[in-house]
Structures are given as structure tokens and as C-alpha cells.
PDB file of N, CA and C in Angstrom:
ATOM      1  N   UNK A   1       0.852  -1.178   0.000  1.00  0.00           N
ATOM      2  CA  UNK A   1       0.000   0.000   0.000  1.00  0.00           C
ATOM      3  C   UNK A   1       0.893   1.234   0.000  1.00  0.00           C
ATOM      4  N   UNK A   2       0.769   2.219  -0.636  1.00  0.00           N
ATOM      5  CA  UNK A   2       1.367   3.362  -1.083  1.00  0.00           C
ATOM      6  C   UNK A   2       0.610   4.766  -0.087  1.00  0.00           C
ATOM      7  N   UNK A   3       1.284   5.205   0.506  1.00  0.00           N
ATOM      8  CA  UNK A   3       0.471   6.454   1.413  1.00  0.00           C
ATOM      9  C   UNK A   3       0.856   7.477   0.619  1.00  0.00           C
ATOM     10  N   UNK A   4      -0.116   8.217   0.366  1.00  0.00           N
ATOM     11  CA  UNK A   4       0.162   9.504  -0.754  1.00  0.00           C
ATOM     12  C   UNK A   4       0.033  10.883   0.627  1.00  0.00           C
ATOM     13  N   UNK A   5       0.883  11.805   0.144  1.00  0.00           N
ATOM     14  CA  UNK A   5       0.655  12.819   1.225  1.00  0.00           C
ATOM     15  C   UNK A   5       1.043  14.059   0.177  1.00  0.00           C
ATOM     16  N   UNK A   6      -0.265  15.144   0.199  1.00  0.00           N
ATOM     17  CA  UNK A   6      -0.031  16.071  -0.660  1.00  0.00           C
ATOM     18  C   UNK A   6       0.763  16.960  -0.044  1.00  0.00           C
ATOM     19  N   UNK A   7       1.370  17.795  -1.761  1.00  0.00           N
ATOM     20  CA  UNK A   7       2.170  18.807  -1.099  1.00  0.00           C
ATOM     21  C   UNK A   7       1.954  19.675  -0.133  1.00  0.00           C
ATOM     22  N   UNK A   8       2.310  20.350   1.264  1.00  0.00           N
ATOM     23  CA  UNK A   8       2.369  20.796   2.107  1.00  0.00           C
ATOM     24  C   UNK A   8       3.297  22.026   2.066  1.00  0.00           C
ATOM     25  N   UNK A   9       3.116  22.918   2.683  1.00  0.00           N
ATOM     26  CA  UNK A   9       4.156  23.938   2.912  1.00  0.00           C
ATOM     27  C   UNK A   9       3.236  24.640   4.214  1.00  0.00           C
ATOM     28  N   UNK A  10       3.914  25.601   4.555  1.00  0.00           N
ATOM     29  CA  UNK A  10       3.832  26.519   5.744  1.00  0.00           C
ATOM     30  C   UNK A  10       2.427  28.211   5.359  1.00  0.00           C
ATOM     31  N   UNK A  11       1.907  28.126   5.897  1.00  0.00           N
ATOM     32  CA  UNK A  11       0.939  28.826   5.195  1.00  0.00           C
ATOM     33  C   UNK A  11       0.778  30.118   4.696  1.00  0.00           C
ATOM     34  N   UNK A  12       2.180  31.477   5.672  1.00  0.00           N
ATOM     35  CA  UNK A  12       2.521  32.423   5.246  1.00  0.00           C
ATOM     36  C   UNK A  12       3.150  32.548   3.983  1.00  0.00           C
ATOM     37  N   UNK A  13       3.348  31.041   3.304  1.00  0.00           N
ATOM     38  CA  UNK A  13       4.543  30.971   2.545  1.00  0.00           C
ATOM     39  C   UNK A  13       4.061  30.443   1.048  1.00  0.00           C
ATOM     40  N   UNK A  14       2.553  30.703   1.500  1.00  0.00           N
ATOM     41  CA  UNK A  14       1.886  29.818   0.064  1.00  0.00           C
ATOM     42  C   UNK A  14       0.638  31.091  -0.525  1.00  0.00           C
ATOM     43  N   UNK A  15       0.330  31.742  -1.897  1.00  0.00           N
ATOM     44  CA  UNK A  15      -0.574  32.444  -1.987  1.00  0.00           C
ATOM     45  C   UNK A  15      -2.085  32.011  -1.642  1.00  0.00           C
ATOM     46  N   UNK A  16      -2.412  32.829  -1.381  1.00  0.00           N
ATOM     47  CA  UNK A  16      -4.006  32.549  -0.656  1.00  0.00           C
ATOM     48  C   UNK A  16      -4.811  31.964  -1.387  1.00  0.00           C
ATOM     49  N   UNK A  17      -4.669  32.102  -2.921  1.00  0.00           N
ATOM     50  CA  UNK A  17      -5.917  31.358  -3.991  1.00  0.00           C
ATOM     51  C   UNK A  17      -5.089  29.847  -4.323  1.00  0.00           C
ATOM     52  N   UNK A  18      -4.273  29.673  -3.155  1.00  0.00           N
ATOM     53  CA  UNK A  18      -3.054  28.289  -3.622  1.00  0.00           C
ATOM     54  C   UNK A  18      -3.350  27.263  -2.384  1.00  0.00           C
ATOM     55  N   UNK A  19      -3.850  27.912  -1.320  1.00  0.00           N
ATOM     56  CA  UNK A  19      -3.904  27.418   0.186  1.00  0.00           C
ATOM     57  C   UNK A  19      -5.055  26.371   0.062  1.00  0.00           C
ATOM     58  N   UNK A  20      -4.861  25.160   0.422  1.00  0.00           N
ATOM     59  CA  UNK A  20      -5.685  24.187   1.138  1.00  0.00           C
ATOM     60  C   UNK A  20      -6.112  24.383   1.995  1.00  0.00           C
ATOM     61  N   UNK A  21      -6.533  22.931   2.588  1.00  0.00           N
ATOM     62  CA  UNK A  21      -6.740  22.854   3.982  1.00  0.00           C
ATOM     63  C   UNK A  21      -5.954  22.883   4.728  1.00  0.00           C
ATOM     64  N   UNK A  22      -5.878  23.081   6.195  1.00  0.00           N
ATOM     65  CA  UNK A  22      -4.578  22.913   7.064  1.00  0.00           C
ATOM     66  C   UNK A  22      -4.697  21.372   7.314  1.00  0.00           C
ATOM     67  N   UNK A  23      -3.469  20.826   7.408  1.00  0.00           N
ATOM     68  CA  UNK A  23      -3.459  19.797   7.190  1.00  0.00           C
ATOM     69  C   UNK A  23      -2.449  19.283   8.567  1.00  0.00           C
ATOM     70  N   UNK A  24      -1.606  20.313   9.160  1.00  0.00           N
ATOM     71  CA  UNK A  24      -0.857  19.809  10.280  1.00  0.00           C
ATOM     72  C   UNK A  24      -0.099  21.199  11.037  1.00  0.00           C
ATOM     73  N   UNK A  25       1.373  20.925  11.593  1.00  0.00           N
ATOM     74  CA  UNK A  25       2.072  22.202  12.217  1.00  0.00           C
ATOM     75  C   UNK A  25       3.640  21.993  10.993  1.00  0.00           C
ATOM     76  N   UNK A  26       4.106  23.553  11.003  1.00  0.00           N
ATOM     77  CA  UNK A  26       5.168  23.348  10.400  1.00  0.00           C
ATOM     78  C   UNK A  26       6.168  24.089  11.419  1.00  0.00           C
ATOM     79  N   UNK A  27       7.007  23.001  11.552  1.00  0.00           N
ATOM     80  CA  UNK A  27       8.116  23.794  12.327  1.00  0.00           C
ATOM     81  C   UNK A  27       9.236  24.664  11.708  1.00  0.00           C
ATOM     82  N   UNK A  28       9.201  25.930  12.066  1.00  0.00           N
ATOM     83  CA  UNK A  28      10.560  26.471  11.528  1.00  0.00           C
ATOM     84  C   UNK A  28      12.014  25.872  12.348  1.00  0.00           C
ATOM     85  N   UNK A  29      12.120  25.334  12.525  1.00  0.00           N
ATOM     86  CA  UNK A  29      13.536  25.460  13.384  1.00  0.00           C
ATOM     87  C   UNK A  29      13.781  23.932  12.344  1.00  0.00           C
ATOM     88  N   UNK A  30      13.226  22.868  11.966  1.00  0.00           N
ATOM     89  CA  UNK A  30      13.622  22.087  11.559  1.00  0.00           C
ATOM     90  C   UNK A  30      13.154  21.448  10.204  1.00  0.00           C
ATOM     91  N   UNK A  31      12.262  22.569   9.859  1.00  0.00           N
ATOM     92  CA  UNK A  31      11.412  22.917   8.217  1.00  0.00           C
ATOM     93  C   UNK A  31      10.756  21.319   8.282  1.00  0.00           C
ATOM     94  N   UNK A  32      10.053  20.742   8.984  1.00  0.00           N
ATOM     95  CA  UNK A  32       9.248  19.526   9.164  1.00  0.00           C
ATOM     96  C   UNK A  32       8.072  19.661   9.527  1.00  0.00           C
ATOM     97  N   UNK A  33       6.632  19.386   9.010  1.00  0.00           N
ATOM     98  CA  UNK A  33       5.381  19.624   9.022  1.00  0.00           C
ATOM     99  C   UNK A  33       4.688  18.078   9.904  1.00  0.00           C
ATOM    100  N   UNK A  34       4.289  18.324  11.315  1.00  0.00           N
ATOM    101  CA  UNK A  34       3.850  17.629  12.036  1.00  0.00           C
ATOM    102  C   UNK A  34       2.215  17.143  11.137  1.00  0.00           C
ATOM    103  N   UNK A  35       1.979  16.263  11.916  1.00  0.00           N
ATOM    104  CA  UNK A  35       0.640  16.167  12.090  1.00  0.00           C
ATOM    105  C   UNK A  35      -0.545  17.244  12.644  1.00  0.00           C
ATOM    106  N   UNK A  36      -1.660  17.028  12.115  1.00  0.00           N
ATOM    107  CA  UNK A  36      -2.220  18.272  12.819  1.00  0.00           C
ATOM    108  C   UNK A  36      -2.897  17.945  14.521  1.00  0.00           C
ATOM    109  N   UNK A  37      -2.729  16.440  14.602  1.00  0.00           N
ATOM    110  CA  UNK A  37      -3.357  16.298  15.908  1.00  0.00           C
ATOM    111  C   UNK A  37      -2.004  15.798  16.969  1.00  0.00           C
ATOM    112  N   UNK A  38      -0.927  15.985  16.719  1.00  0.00           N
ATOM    113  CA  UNK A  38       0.027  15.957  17.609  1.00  0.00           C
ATOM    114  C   UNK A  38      -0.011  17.210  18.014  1.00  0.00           C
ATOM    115  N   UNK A  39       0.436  16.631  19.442  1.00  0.00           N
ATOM    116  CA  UNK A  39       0.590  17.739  20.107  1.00  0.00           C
ATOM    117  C   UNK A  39       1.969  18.784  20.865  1.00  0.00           C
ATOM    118  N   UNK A  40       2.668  17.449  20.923  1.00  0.00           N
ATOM    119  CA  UNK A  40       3.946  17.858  21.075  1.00  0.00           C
ATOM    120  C   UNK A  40       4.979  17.995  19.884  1.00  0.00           C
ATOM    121  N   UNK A  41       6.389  18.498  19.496  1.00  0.00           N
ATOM    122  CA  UNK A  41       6.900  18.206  18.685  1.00  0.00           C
ATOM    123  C   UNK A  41       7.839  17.385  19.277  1.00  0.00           C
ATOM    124  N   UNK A  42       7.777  15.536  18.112  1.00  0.00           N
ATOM    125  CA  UNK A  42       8.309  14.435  19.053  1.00  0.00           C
ATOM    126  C   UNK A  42       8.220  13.454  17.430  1.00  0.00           C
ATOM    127  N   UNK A  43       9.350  13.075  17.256  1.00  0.00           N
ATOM    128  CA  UNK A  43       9.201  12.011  16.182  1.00  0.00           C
ATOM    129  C   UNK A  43       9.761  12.218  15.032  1.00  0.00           C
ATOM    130  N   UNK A  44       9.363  11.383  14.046  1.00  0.00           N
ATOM    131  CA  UNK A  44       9.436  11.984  12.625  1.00  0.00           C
ATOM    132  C   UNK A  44       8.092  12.625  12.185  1.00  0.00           C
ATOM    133  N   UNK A  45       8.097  13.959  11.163  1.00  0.00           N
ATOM    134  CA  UNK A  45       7.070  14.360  10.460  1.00  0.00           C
ATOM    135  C   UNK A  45       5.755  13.795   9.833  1.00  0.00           C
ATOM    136  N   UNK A  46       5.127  14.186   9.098  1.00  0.00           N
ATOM    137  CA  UNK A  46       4.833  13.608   7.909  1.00  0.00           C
ATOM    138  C   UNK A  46       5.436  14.369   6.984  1.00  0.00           C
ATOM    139  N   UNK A  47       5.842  15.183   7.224  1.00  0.00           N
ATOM    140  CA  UNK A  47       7.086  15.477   5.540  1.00  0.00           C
ATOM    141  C   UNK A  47       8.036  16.190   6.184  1.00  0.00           C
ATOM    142  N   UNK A  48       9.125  16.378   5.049  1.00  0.00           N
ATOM    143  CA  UNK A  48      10.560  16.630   5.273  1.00  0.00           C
ATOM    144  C   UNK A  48      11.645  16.026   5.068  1.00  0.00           C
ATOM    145  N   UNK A  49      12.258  16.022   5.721  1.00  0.00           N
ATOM    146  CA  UNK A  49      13.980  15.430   5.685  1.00  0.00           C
ATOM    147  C   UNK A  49      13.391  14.106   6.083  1.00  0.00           C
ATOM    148  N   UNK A  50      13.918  13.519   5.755  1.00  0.00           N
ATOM    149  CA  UNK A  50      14.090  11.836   6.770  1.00  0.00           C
ATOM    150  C   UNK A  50      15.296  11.687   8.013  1.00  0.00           C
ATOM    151  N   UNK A  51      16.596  12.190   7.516  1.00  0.00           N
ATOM    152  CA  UNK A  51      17.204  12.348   8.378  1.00  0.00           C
ATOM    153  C   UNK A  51      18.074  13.633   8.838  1.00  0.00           C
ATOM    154  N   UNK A  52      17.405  13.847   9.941  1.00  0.00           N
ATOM    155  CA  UNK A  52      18.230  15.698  10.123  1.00  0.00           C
ATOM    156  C   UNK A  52      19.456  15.032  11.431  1.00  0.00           C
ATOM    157  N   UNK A  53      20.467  16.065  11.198  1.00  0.00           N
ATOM    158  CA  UNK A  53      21.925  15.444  11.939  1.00  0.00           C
ATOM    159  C   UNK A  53      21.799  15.983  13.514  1.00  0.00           C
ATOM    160  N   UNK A  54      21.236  16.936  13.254  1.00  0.00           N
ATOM    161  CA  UNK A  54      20.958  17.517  15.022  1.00  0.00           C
ATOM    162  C   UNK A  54      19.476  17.483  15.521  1.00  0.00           C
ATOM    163  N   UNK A  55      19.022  17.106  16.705  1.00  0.00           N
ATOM    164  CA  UNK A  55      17.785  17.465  16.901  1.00  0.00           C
ATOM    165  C   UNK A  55      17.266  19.030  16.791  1.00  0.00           C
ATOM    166  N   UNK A  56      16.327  19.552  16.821  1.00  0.00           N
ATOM    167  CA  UNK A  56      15.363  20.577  16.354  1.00  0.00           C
ATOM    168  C   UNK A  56      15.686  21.266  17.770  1.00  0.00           C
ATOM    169  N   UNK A  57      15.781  22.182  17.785  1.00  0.00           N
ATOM    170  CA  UNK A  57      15.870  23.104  19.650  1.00  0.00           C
ATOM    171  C   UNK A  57      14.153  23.230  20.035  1.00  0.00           C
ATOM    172  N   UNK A  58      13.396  22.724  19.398  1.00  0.00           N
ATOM    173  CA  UNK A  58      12.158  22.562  19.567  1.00  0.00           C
ATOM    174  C   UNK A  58      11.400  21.233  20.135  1.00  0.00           C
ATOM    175  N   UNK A  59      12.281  20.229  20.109  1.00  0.00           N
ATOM    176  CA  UNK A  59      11.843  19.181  20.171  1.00  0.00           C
ATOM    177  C   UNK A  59      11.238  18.354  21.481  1.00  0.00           C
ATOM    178  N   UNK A  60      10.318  18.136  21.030  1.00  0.00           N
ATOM    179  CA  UNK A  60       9.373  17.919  22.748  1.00  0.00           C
ATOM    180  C   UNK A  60       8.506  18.770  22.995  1.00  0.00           C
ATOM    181  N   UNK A  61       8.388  20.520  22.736  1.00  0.00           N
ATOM    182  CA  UNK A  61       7.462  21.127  23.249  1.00  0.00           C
ATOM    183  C   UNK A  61       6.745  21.129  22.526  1.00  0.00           C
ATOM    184  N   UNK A  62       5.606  21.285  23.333  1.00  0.00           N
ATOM    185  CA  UNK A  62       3.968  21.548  22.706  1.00  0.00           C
ATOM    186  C   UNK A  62       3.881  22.707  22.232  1.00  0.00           C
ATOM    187  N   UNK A  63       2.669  22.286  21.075  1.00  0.00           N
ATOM    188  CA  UNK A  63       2.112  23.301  20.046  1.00  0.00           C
ATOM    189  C   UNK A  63       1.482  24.195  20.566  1.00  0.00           C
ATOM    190  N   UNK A  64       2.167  25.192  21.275  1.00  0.00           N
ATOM    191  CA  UNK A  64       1.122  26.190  22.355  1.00  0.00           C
ATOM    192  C   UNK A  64       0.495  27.218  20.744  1.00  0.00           C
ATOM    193  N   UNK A  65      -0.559  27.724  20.732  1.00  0.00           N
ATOM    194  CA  UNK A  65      -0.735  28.725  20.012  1.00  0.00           C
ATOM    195  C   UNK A  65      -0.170  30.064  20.243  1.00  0.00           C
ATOM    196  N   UNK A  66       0.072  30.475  19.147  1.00  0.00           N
ATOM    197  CA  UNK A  66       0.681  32.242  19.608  1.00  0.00           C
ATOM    198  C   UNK A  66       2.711  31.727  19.716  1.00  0.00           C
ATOM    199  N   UNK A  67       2.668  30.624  19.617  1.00  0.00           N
ATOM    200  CA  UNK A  67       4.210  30.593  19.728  1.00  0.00           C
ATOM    201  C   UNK A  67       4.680  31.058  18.377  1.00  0.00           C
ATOM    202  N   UNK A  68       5.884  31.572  18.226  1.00  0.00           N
ATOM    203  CA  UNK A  68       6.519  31.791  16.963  1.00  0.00           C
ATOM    204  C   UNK A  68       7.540  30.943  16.088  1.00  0.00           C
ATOM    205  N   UNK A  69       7.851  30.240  16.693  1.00  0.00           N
ATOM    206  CA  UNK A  69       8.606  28.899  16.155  1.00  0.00           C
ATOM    207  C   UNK A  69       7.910  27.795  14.915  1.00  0.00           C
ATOM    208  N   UNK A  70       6.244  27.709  15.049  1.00  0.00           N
ATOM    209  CA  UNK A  70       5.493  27.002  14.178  1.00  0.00           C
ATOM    210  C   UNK A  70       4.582  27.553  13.765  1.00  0.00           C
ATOM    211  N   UNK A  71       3.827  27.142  12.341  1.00  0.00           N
ATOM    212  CA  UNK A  71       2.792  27.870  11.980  1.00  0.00           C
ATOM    213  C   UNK A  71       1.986  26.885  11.547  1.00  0.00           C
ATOM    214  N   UNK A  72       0.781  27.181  10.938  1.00  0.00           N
ATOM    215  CA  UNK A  72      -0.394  25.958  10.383  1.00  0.00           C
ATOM    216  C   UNK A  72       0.219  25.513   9.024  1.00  0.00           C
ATOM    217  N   UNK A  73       0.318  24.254   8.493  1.00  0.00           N
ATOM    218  CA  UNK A  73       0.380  23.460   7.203  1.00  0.00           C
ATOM    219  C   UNK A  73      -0.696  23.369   6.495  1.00  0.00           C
ATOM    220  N   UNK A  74      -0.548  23.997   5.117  1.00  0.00           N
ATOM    221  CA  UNK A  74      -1.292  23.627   4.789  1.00  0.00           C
ATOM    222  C   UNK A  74      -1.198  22.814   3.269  1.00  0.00           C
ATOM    223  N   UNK A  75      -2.202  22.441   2.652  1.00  0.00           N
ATOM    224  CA  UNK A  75      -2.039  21.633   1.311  1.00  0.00           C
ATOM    225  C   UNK A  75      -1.815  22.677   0.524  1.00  0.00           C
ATOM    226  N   UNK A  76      -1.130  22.549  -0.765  1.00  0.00           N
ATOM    227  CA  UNK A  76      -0.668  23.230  -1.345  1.00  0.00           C
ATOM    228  C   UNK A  76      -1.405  23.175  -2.808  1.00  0.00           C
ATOM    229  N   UNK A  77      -2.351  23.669  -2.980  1.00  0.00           N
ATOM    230  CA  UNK A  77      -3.322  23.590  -4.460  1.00  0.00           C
ATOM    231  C   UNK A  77      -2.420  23.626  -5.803  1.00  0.00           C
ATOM    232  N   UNK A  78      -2.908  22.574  -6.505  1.00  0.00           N
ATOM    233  CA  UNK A  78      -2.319  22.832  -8.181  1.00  0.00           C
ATOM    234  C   UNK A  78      -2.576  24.738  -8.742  1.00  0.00           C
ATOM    235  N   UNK A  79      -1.668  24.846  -9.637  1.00  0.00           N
ATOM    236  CA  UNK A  79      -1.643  26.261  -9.724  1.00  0.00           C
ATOM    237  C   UNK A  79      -2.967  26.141 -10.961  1.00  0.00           C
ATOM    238  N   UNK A  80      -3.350  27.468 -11.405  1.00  0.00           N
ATOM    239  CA  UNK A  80      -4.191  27.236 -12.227  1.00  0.00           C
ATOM    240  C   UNK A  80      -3.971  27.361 -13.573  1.00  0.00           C
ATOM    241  N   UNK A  81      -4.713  26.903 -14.458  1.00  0.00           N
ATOM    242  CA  UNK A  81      -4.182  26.866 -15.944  1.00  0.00           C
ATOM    243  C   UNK A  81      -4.010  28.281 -16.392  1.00  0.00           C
ATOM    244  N   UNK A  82      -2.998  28.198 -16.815  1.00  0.00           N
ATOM    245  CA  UNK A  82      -2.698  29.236 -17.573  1.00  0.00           C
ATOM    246  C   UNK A  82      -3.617  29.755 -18.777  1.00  0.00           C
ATOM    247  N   UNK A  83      -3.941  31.509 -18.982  1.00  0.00           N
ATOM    248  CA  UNK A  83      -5.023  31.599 -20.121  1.00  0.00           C
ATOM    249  C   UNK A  83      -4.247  31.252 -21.200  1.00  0.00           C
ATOM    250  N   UNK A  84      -4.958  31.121 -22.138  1.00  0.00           N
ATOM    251  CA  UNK A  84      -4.643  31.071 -23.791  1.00  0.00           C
ATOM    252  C   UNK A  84      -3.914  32.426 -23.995  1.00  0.00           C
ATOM    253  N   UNK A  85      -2.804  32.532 -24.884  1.00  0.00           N
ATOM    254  CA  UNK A  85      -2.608  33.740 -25.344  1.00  0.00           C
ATOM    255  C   UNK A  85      -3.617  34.122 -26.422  1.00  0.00           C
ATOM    256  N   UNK A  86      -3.685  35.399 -26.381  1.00  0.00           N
ATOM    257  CA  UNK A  86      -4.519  36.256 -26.999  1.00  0.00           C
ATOM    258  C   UNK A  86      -4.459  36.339 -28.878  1.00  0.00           C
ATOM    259  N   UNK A  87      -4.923  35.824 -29.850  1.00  0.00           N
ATOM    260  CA  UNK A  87      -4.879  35.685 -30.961  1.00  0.00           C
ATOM    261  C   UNK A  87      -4.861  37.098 -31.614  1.00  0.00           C
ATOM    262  N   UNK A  88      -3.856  37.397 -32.436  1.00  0.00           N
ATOM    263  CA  UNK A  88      -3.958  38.530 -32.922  1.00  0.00           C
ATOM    264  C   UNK A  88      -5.308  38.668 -34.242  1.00  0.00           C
ATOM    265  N   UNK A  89      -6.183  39.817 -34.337  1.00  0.00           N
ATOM    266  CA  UNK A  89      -6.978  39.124 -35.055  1.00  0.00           C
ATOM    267  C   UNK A  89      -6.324  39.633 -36.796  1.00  0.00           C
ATOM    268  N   UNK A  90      -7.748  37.649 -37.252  1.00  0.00           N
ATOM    269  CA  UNK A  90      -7.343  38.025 -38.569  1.00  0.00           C
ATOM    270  C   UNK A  90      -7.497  39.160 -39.287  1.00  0.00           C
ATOM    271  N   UNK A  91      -6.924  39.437 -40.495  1.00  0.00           N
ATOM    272  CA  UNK A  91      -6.807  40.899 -41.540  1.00  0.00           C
ATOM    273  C   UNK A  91      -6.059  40.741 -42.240  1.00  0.00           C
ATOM    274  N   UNK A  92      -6.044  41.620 -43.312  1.00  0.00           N
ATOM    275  CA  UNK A  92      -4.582  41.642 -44.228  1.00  0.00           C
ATOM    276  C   UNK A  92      -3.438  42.244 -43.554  1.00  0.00           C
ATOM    277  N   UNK A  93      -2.336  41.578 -44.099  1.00  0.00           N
ATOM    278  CA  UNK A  93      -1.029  41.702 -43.446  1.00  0.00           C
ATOM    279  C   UNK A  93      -0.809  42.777 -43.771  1.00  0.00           C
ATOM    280  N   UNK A  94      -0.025  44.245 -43.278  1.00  0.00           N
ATOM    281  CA  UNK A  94      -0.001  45.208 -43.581  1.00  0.00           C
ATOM    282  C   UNK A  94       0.956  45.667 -44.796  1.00  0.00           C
ATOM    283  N   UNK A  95       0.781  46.417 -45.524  1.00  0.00           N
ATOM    284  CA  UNK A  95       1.776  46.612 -46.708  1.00  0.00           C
ATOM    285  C   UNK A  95       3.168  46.709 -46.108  1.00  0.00           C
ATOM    286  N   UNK A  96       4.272  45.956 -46.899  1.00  0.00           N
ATOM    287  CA  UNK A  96       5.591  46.629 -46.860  1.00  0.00           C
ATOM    288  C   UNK A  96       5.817  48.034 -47.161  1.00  0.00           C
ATOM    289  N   UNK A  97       6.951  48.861 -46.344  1.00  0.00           N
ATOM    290  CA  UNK A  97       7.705  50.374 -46.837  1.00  0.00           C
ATOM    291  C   UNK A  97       7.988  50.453 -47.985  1.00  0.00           C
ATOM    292  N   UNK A  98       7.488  51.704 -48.917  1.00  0.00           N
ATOM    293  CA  UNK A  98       8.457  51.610 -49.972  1.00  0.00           C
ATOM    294  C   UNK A  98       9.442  52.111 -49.715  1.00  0.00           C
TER     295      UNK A  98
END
């Protein structure tokens, strides 16, 4: 079985007509997006690095709100199609200079 987990990012960091749902916490100190129902920061992510060389100076405390260290995750929406460029309209091609 294959676990699919959409793209995620940090929510100041994504345009507003781009923003999902929140989907978890993103930590700045170790750019790793928790779960949204954990409560402490403790473990591995659901996204990020797999292996970071130092622990996080965050690690263990709870998701108090109002802290500045984490913010809400959210899904990260496909961008939208691009318009058509604009067709110049048909006519006769204009005369060459003499």
C-alpha cells in the first residue's frame, strides 16, 4: 500500500488562492510539518527530511498557540491553468515600406 501525502508547505509561505486545507504544524527550526493532531513536537514528520543530523531546539514542546517557532500546514493547491494567449486578429497583413 502506497500512502500519498499532498504537497504541504507553511501557510505564510503559500498564496491565498493556492492554500488548502490545514493539514498539520510546520516547524521552523527544523522545516518539518507535524501532524495536525500531535501535540507535542516528538518524532518523525509527515514530511521533510528523513534524516536531520541535530535534533530541532524545539523538540518535545507543545504546540502552544501564539508561539513563533510554528505555523499551520497547509495543502498546497495545483496552480491554475494558464489563459490562452490572446490571438492577434485576422486581416490583411499590412503593406511593406516603400
Amino acid at each position: 500500500m502506497t500512502l500519498r501525502i499532498p504537497p504541504v508547505a507553511p501557510q505564510s509561505r503559500v498564496a491565498a488562492e493556492r492554500r488548502g486545507a490545514v493539514i498539520g504544524r510546520f516547524c521552523h527550526g527544523c522545516a518539518v510539518s507535524f501532524g495536525q493532531y500531535e501535540a507535542r513536537h516528538v518524532g518523525k514528520g509527515i514530511t521533510g527530511r528523513d534524516h536531520i543530523a541535530s535534533p530541532c531546539p524545539h523538540e518535545g514542546e507543545l504546540f502552544r498557540a501564539g508561539e513563533t517557532w510554528w505555523e499551520p500546514a497547509v495543502q498546497v493547491l495545483p496552480a491554475p491553468p494558464a489563459a490562452a494567449p490572446v490571438a492577434a486578429p485576422a486581416g490583411p497583413a499590412p503593406a511593406p515600406p516603400k
